[in-house]
C-alpha atoms as a PDB file:
ATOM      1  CA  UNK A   1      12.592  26.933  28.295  1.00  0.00           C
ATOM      2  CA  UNK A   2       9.286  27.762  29.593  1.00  0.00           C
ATOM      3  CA  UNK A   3       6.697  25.303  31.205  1.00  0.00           C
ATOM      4  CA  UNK A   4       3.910  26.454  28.995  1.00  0.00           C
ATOM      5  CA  UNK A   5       6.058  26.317  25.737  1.00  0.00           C
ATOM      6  CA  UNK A   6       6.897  21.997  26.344  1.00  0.00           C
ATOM      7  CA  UNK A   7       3.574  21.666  27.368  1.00  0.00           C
ATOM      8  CA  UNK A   8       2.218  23.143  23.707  1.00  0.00           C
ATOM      9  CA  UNK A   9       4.232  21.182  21.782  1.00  0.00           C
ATOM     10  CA  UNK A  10       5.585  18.359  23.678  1.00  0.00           C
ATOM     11  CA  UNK A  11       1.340  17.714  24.815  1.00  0.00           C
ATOM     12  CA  UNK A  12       0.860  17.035  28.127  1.00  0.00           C
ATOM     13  CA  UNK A  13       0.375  12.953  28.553  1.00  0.00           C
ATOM     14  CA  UNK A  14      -3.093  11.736  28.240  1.00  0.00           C
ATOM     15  CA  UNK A  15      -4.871   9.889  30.735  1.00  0.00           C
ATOM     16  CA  UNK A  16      -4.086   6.470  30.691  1.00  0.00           C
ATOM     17  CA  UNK A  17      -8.178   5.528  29.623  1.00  0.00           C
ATOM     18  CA  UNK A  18     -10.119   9.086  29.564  1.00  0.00           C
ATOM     19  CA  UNK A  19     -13.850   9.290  29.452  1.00  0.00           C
ATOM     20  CA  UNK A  20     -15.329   9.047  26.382  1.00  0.00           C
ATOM     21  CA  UNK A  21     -15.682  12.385  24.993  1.00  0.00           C
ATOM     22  CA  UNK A  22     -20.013  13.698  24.628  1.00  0.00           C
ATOM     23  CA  UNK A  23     -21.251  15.293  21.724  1.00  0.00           C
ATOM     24  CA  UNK A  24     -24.149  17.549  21.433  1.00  0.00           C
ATOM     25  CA  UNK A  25     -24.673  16.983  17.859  1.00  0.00           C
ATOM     26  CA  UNK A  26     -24.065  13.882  15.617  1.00  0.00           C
ATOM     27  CA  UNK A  27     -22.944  10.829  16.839  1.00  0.00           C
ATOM     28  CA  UNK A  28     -19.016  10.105  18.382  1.00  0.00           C
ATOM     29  CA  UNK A  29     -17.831   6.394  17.709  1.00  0.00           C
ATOM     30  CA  UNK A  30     -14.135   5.276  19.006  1.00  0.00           C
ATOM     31  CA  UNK A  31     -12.775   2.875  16.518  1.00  0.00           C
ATOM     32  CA  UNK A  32     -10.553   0.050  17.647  1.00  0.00           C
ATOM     33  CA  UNK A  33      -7.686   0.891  15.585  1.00  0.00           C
ATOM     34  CA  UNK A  34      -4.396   1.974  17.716  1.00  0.00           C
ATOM     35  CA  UNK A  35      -0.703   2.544  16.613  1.00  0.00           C
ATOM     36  CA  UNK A  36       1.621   1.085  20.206  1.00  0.00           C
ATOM     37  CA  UNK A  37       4.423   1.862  17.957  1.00  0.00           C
ATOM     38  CA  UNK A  38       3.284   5.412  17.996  1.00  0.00           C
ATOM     39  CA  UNK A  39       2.507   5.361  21.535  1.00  0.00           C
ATOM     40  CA  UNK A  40      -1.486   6.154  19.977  1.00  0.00           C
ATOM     41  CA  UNK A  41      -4.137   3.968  21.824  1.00  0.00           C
ATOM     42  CA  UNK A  42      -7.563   5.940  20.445  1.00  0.00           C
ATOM     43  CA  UNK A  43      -9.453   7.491  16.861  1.00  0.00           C
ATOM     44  CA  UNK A  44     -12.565   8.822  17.188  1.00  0.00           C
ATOM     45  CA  UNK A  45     -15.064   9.291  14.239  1.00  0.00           C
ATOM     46  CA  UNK A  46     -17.767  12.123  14.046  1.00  0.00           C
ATOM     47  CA  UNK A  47     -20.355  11.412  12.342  1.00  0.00           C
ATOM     48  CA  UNK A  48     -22.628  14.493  11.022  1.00  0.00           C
ATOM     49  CA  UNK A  49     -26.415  14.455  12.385  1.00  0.00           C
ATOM     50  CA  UNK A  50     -28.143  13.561   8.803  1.00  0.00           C
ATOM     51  CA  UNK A  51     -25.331  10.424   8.661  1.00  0.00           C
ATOM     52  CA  UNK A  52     -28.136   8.299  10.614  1.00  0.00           C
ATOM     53  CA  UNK A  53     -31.047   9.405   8.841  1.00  0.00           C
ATOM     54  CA  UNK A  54     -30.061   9.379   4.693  1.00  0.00           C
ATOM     55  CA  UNK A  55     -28.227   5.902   3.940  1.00  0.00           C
ATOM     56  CA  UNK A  56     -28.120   7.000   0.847  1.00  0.00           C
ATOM     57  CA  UNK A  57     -25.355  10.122   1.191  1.00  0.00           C
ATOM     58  CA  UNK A  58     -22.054   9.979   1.252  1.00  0.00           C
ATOM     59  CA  UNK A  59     -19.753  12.427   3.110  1.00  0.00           C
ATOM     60  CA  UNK A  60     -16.074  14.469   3.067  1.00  0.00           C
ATOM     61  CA  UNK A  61     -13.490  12.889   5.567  1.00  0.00           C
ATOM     62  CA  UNK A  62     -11.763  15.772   7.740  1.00  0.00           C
ATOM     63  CA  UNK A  63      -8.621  13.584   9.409  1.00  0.00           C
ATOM     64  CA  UNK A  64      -7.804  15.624  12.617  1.00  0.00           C
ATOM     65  CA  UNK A  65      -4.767  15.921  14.875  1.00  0.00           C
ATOM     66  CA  UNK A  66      -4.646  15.845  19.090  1.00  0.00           C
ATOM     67  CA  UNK A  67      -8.232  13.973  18.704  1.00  0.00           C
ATOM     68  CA  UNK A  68      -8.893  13.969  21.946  1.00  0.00           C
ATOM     69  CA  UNK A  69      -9.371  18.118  22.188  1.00  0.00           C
ATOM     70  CA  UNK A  70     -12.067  18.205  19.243  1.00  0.00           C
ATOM     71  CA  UNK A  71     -15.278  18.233  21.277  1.00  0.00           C
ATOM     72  CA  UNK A  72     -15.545  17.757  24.795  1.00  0.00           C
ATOM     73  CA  UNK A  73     -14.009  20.294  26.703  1.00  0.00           C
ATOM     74  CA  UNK A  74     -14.263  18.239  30.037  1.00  0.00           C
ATOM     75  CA  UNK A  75     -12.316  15.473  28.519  1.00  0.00           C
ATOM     76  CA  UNK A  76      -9.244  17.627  27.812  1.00  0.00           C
ATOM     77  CA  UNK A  77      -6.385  18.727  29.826  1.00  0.00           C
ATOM     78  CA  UNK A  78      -7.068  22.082  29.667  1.00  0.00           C
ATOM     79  CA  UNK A  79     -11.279  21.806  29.848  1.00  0.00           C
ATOM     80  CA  UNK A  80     -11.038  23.424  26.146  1.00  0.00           C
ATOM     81  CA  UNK A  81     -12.093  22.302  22.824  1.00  0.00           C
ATOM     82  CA  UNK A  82     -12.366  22.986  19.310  1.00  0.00           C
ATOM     83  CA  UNK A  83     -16.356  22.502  19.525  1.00  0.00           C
ATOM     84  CA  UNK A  84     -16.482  20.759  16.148  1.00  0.00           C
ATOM     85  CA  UNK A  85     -19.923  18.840  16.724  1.00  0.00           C
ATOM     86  CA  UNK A  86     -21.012  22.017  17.095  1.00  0.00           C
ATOM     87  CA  UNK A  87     -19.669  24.178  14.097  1.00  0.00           C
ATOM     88  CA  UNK A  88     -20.215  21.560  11.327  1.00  0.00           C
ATOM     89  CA  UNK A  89     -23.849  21.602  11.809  1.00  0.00           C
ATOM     90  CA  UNK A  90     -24.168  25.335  12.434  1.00  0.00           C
ATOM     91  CA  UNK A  91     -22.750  26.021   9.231  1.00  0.00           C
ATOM     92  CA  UNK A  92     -24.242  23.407   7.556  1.00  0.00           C
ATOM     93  CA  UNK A  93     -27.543  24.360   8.383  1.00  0.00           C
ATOM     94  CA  UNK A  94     -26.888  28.023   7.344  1.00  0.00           C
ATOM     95  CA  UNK A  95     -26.032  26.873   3.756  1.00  0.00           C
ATOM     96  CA  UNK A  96     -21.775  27.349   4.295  1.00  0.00           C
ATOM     97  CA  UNK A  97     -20.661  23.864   4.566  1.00  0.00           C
ATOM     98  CA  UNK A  98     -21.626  20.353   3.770  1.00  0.00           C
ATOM     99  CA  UNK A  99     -21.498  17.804   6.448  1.00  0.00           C
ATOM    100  CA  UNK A 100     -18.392  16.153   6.687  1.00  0.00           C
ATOM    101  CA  UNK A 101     -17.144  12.956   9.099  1.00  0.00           C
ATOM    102  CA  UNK A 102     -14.562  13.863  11.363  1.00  0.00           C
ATOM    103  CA  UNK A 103     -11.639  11.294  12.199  1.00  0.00           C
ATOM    104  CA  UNK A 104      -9.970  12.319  15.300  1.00  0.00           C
ATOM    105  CA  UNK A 105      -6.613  10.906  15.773  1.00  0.00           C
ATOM    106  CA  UNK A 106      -5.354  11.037  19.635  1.00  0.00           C
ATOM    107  CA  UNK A 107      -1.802  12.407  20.224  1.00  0.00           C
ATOM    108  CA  UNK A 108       1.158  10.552  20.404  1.00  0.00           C
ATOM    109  CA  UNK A 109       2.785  10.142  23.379  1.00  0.00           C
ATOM    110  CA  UNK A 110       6.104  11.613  22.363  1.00  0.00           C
ATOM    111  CA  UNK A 111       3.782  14.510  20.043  1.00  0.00           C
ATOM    112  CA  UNK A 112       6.945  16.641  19.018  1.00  0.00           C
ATOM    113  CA  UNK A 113       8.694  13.915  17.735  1.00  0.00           C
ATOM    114  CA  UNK A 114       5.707  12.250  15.779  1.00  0.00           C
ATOM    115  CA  UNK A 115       4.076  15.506  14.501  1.00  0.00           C
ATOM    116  CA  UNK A 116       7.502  17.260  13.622  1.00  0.00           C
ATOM    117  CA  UNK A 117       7.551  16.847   9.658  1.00  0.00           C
ATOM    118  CA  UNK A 118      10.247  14.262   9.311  1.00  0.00           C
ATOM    119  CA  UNK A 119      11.584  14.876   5.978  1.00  0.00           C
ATOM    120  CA  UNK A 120      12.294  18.669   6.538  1.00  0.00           C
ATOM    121  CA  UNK A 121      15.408  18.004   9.043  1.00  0.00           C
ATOM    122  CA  UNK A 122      17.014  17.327   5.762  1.00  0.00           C
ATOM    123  CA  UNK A 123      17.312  20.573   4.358  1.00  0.00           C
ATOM    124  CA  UNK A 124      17.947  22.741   7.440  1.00  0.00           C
ATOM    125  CA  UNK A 125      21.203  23.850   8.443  1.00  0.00           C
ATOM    126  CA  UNK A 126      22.539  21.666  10.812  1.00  0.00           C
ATOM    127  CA  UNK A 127      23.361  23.806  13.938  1.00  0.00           C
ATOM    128  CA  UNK A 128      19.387  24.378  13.142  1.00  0.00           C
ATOM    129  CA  UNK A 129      18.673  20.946  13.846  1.00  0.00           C
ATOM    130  CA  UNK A 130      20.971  20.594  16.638  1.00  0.00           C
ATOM    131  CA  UNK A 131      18.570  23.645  18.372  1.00  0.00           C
ATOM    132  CA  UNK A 132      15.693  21.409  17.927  1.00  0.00           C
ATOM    133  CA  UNK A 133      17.033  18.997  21.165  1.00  0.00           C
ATOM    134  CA  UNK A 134      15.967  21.827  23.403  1.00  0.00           C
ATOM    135  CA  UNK A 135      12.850  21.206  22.672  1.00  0.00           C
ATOM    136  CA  UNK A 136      12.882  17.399  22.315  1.00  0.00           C
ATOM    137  CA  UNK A 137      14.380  16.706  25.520  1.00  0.00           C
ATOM    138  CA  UNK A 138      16.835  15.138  23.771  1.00  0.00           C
ATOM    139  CA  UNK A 139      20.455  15.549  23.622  1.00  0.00           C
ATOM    140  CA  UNK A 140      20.431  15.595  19.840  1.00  0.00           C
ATOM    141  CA  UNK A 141      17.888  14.959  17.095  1.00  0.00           C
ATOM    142  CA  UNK A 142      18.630  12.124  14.941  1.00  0.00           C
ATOM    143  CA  UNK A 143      16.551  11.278  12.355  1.00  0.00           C
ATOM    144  CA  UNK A 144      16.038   7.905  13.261  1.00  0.00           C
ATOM    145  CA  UNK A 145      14.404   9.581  16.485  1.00  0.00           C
ATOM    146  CA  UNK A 146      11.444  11.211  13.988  1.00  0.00           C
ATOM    147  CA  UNK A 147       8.676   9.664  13.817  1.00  0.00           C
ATOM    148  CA  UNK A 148       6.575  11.615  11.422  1.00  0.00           C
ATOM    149  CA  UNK A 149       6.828   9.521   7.875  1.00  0.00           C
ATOM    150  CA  UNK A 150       5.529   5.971  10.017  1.00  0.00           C
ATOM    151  CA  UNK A 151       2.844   8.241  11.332  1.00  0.00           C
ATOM    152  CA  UNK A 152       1.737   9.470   7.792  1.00  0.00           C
ATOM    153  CA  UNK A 153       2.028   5.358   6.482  1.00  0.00           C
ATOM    154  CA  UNK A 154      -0.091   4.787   9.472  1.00  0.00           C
ATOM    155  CA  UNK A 155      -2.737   7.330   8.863  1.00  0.00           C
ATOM    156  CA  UNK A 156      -2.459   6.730   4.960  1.00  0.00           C
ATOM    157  CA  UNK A 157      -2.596   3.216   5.114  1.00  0.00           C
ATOM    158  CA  UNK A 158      -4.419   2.295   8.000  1.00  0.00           C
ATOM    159  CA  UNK A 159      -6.941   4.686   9.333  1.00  0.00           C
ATOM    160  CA  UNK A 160      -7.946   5.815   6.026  1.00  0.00           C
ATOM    161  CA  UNK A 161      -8.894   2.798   4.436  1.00  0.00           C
ATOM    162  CA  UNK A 162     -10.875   1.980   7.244  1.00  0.00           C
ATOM    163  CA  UNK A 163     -12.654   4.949   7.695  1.00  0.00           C
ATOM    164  CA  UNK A 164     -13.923   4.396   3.889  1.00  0.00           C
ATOM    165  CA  UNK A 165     -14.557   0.786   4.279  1.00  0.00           C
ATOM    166  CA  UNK A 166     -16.432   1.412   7.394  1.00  0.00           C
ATOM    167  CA  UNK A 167     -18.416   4.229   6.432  1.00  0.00           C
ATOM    168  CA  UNK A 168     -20.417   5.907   3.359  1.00  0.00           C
ATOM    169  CA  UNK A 169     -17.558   8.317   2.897  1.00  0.00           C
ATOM    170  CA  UNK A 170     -16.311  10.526  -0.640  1.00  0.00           C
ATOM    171  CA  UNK A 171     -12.710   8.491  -1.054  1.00  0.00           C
ATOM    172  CA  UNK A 172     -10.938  11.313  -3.355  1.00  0.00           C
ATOM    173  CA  UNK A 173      -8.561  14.151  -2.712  1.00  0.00           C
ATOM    174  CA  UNK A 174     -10.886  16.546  -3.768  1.00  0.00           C
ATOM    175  CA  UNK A 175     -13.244  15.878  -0.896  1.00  0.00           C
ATOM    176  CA  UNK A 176     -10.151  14.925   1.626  1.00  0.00           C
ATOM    177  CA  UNK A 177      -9.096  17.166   4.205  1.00  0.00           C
ATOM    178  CA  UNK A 178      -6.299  17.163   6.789  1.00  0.00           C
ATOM    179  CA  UNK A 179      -6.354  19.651   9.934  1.00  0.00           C
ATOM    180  CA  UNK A 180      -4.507  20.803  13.087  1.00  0.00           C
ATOM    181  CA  UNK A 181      -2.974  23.405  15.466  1.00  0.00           C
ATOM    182  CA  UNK A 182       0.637  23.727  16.295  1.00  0.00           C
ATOM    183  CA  UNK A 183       2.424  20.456  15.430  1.00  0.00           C
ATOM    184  CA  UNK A 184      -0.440  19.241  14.356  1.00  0.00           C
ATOM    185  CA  UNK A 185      -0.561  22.256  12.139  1.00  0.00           C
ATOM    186  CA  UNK A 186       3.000  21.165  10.878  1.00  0.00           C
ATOM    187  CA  UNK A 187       2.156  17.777  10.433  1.00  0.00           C
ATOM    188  CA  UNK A 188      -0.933  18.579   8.611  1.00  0.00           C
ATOM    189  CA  UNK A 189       1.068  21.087   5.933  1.00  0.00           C
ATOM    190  CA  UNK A 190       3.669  18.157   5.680  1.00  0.00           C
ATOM    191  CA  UNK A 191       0.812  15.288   5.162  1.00  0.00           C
ATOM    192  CA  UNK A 192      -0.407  17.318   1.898  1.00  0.00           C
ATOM    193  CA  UNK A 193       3.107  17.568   0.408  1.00  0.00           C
ATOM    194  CA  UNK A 194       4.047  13.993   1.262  1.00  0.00           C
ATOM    195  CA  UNK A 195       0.572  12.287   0.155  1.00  0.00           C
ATOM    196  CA  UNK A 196      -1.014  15.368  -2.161  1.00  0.00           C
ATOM    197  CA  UNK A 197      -3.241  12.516  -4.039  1.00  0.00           C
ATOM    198  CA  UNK A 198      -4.793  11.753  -0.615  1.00  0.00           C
ATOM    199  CA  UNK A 199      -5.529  15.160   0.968  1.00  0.00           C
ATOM    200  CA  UNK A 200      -6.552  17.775  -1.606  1.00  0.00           C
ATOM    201  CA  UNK A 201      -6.921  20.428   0.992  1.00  0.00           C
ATOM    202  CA  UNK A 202      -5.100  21.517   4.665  1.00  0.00           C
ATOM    203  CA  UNK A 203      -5.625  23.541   7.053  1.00  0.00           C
ATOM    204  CA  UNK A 204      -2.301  24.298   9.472  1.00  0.00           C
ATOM    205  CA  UNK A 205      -3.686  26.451  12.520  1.00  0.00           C
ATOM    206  CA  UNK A 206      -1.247  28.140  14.515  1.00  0.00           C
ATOM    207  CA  UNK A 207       1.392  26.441  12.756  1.00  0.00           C
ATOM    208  CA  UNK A 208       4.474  25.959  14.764  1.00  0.00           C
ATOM    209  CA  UNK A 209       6.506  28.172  12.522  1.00  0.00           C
ATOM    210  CA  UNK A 210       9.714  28.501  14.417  1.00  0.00           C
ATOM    211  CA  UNK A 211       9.911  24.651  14.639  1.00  0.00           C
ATOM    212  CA  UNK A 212      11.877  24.851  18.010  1.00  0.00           C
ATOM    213  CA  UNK A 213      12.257  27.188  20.720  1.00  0.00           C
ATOM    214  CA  UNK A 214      10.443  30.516  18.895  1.00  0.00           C
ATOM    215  CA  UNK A 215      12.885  32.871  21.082  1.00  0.00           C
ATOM    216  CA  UNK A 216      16.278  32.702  19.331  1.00  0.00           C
ATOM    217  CA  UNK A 217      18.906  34.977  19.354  1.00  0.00           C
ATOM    218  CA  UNK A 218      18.741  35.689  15.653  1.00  0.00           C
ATOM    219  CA  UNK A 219      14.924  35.576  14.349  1.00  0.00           C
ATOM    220  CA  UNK A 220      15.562  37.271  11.192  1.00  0.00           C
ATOM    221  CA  UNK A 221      18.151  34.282  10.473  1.00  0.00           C
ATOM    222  CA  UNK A 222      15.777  31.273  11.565  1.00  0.00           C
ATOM    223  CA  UNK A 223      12.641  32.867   9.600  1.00  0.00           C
ATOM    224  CA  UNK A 224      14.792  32.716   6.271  1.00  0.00           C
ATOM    225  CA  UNK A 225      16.973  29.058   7.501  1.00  0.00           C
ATOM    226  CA  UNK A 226      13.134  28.015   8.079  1.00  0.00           C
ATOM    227  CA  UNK A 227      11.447  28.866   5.137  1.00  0.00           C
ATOM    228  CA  UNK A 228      14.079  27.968   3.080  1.00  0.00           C
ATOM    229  CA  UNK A 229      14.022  24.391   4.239  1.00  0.00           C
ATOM    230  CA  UNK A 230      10.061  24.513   3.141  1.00  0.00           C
ATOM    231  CA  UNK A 231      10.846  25.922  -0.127  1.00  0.00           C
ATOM    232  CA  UNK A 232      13.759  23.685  -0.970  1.00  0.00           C
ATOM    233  CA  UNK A 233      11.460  20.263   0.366  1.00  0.00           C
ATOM    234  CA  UNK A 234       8.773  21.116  -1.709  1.00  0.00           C
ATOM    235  CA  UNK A 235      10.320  20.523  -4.468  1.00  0.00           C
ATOM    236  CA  UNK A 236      10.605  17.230  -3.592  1.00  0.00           C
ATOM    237  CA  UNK A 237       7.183  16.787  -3.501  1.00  0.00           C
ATOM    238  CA  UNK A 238       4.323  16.361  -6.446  1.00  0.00           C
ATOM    239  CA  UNK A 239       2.221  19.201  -3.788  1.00  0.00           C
ATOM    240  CA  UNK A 240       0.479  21.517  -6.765  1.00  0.00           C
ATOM    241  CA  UNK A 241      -1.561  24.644  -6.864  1.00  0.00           C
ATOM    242  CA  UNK A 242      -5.001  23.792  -7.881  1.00  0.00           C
ATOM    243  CA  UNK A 243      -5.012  20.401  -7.450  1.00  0.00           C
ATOM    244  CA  UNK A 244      -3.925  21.035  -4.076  1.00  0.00           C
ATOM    245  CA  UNK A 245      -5.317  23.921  -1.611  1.00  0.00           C
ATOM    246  CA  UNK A 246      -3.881  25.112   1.444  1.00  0.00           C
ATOM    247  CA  UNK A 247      -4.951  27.319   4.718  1.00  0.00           C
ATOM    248  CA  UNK A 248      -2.364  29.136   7.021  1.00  0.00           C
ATOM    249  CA  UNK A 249      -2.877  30.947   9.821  1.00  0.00           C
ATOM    250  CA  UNK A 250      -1.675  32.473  13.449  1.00  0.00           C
ATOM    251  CA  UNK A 251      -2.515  34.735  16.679  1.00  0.00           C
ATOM    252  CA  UNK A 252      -0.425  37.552  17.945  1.00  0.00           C
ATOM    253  CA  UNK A 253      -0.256  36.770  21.465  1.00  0.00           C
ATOM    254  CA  UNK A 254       0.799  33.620  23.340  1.00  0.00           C
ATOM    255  CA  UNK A 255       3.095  31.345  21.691  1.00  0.00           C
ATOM    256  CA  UNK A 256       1.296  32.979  18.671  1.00  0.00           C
ATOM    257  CA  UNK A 257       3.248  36.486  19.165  1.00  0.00           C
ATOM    258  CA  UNK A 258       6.282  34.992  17.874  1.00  0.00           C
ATOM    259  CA  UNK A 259       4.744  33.761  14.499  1.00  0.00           C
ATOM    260  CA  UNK A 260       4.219  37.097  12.717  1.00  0.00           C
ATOM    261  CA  UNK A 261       7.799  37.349  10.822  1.00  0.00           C
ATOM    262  CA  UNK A 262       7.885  33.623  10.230  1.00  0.00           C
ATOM    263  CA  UNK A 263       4.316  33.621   8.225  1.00  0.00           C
ATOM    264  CA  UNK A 264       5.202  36.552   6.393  1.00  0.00           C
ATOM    265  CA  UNK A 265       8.413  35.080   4.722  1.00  0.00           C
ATOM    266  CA  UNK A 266       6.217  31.875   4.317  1.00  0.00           C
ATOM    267  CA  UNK A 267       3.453  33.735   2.310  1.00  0.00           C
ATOM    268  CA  UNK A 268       5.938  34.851   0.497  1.00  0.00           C
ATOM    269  CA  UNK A 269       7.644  31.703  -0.857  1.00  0.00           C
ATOM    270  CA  UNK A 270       4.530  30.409  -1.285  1.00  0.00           C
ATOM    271  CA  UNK A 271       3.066  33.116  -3.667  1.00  0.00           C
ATOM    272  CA  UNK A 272       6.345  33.047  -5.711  1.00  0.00           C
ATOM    273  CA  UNK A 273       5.733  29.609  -5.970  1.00  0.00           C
ATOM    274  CA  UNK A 274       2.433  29.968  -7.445  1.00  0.00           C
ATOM    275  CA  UNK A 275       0.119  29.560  -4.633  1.00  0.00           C
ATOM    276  CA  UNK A 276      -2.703  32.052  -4.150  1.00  0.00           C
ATOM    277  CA  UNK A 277      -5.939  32.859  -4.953  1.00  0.00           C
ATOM    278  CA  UNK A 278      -8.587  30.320  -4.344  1.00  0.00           C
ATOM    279  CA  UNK A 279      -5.717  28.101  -3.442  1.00  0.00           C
ATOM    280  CA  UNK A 280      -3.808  29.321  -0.474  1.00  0.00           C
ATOM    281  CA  UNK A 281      -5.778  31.219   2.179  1.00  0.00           C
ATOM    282  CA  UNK A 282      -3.120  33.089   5.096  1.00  0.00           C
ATOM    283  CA  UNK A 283      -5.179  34.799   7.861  1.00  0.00           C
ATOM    284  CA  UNK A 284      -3.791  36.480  11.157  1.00  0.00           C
ATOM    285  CA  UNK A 285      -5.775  37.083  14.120  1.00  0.00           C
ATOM    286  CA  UNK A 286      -4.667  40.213  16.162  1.00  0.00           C
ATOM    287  CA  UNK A 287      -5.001  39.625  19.697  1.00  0.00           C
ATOM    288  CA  UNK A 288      -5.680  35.600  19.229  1.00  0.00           C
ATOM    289  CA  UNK A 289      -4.004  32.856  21.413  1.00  0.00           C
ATOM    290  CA  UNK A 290      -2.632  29.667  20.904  1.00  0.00           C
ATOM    291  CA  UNK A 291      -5.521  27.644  22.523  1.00  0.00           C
ATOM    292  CA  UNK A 292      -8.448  25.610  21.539  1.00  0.00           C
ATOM    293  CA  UNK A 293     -10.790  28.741  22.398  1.00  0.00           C
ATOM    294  CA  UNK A 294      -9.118  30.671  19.941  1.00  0.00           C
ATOM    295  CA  UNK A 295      -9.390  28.478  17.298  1.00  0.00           C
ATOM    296  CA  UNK A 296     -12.969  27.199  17.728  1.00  0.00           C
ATOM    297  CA  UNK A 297     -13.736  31.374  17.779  1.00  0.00           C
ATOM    298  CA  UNK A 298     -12.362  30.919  14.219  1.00  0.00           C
ATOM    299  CA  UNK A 299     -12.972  27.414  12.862  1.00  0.00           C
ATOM    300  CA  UNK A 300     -15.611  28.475  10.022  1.00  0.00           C
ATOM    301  CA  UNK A 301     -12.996  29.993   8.314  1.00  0.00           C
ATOM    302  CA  UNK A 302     -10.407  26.733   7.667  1.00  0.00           C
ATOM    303  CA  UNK A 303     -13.986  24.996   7.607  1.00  0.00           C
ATOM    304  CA  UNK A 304     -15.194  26.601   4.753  1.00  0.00           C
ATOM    305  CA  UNK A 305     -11.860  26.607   2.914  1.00  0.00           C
ATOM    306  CA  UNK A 306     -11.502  23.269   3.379  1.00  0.00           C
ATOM    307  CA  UNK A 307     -14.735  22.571   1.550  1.00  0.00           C
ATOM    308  CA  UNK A 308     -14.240  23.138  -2.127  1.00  0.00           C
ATOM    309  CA  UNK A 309     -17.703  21.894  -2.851  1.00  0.00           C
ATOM    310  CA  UNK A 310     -19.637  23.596  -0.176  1.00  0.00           C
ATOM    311  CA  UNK A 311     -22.932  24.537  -1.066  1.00  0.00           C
END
């Protein structure tokens, strides 16, 4: 498998203690919450520029994936970021947004494992889990292995409630959000179907459709094994149009060129299931890559879809 392709999903390994990331707008704290079962020593929490200066306000809660790429650039393996210190208050001062807190949650040291969405495994084929080692670096994938359910609990249970305890934050679905790219964007689609009363809204950017190694023999048969498995575990869930809201999208080159057929057969099962309108949002990006420049180019849009109350 190629370099580039482990390094995307598998995350390359964190410094062991990384500068503390600068912000140009707001103000960055780093809580002192960490999961050492998860292998997750850091959270950040943005807080929007008026936070300091109204004690009177309270604010959304965006919870955020690979925390560690949200702002600085210089921080980050690959000197890119997502620039969010700068887009919430560009858009909020333009009218498009409200200000919301941003809760950055560092990667896990084994990232495919934790961000893969746990419960799925159960309604793939199996030779379709068995494909999944390759990108492990595992033998096999066992579900024991999967990490993704304790890292929901933890997020849920733990970083959540002290996020609102800590700060003036709005506690409800309806002005809870959960983002990410790649696995992050998996584990952010699979965080609104497990705990829908939690997050109202997700955006999944650059979802890791393929779930695996994108370049198998047969795509046409792991697009429909793949969205099949979605379809059939979502009716496990209580995940509900209108209640619930959801953002998709991908790039066409990079890692992103293999996404195309796989997001097409998802729209699908997802408009037969009654998603669309003002509740599902799919976008593609011609000529977009599977980086952190990419997505900041684009992050009003998930932004503003995220906000169902924007002004």
């Amino acid at each position: 498998m190629p370099v580039m392709l482990i390094a995307l999903l598998l995350g390359w390994q964190q410094p062991e203690a990384p500068a503390m990331p600068q912000v140009t707008a707001g103000k960055l704290e780093q809580s002192h919450l960490s999961a050492p079962h998860l292998r997750i020593d850091r959270v950040w929490v943005w807080l929007p520029p008026s936070y300091g200066t109204d004690p009177e306000r309270r604010y959304p809660v965006l919870y955020m994936h690979d925390g560690q790429n949200l702002f600085d650039p210089s921080v980050t393996y690959y000197k890119k970021s997502w620039e969010l210190d700068q887009a919430v208050p560009r858009m909020a001062e333009a009218g498009d947004l409200r200000e919301w807190i941003v809760v950055g949650v560092e990667s896990p040291r084994e990232r495919y494992l934790t961000l893969f969405p746990e419960k799925l495994v159960d309604h793939l084929p199996p030779h379709r889990v068995e494909a999944l080692a390759s990108v492990s670096e595992r033998e096999k994938i066992e579900r024991e292995a999967l990490k993704g359910d304790e890292y929901l609990s933890w997020l849920t249970g733990t970083v959540k409630p002290m996020v609102d305890r800590t700060y003036r934050t709005l506690a409800g679905p309806e002005d809870t959000g959960v983002m990410g790219s790649s696995m992050g964007g998996l584990m952010s689609l699979y965080a609104i179907a497990e705990y829908p009363h939690v997050f109202g809204q997700a955006a999944a950017v650059s979802i890791h459709y393929p779930l695996g190694e994108p370049e198998q023999e047969d795509v046409a048969a792991n697009v429909a094994d793949t969205t099949a498995a979605w379809a059939s575990y979502f009716e496990t869930t209580e995940l509900t149009p209108g209640a619930n809201r959801i953002y998709m999208d991908h790039g066409t080159a990079t890692l992103d060129a293999h996404y195309p057929p796989y997001a097409d057969a998802f729209d699908a099962m997802m408009e037969a299931r009654g998603w669309g309108g003002a509740n599902y949002m799919s976008r593609r990006y011609t000529g977009a890559e599977h980086d952190e420049i990419a997505w900041a180019e684009r992050i009003d849009i998930p932004l503003a879809f995220l906000d169902r109350n924007d002004p």
